[in-house]
Protein backbone atom coordinates (compact mmCIF):
# COMPACT_ATOMS: atom_id res chain seq x y z
CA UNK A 1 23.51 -18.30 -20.70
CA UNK A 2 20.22 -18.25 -18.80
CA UNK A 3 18.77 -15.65 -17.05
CA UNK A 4 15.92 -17.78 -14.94
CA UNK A 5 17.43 -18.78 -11.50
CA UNK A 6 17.79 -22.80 -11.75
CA UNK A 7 16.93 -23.19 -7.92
CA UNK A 8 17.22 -26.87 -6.22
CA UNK A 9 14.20 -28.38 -5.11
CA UNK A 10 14.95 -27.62 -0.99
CA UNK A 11 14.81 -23.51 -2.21
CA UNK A 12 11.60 -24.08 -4.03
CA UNK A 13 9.95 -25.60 -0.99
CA UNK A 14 11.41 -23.23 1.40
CA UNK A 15 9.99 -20.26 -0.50
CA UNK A 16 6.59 -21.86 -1.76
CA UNK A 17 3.56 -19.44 -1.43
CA UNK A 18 5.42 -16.76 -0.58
CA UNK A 19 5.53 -13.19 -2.05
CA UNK A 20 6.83 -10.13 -1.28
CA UNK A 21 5.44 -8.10 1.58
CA UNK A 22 4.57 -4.70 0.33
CA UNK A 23 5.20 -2.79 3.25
CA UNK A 24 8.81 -3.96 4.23
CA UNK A 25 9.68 -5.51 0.79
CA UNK A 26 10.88 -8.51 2.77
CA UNK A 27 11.12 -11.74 0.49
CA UNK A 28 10.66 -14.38 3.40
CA UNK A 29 8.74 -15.24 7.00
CA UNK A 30 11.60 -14.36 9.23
CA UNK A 31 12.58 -16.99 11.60
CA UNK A 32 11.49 -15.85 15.63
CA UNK A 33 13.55 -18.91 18.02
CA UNK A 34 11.04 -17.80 20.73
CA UNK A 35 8.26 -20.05 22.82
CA UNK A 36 5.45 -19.59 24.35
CA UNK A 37 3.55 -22.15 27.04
CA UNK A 38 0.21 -22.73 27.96
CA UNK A 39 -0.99 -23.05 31.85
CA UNK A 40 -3.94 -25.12 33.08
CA UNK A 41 -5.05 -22.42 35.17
CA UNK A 42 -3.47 -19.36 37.65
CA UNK A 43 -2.71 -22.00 39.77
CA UNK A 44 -0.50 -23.99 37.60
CA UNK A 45 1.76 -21.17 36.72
CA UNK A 46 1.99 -20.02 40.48
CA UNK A 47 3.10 -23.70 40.95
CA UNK A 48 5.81 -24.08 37.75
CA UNK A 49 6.95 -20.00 38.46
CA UNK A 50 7.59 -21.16 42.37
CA UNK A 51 9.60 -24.28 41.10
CA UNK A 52 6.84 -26.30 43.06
CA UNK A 53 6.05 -28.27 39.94
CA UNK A 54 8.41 -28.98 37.38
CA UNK A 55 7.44 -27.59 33.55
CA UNK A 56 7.93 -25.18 31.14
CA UNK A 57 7.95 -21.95 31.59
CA UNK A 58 9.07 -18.94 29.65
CA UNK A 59 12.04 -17.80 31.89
CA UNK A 60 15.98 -18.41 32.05
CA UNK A 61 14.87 -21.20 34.72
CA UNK A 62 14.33 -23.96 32.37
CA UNK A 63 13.92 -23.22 28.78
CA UNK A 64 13.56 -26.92 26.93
């Protein structure tokens, strides 16, 4: 019986490059489902924040 994991190629890529962090010990990048959006200018996000202009915006308005 072998004791060297036999991982599938998906895990390989999933974890390639990746080592330890030595702080938290944490083996992988944790996943953050966040967004964030860029505006032209001030005016833009007054414009998509007053729903004069429709966009994204970082709110529970309209999240993509």
């Amino acid at each position: 019986m072998s004791t060297t994991p036999q991982y599938r190629f998906e895990t390989l890529q999933l974890h390639a490059g990746q080592s330890v962090d030595p702080t938290t010990r944490s083996r992988a990048v944790p996943i953050y489902q966040t967004s964030s959006y860029v505006f032209e200018d001030s005016a833009h996000g007054a414009r998509l924040f007053g729903l004069q202009q429709f966009g994204n915006i970082y709110t529970r308005l309209m999240n993509p």
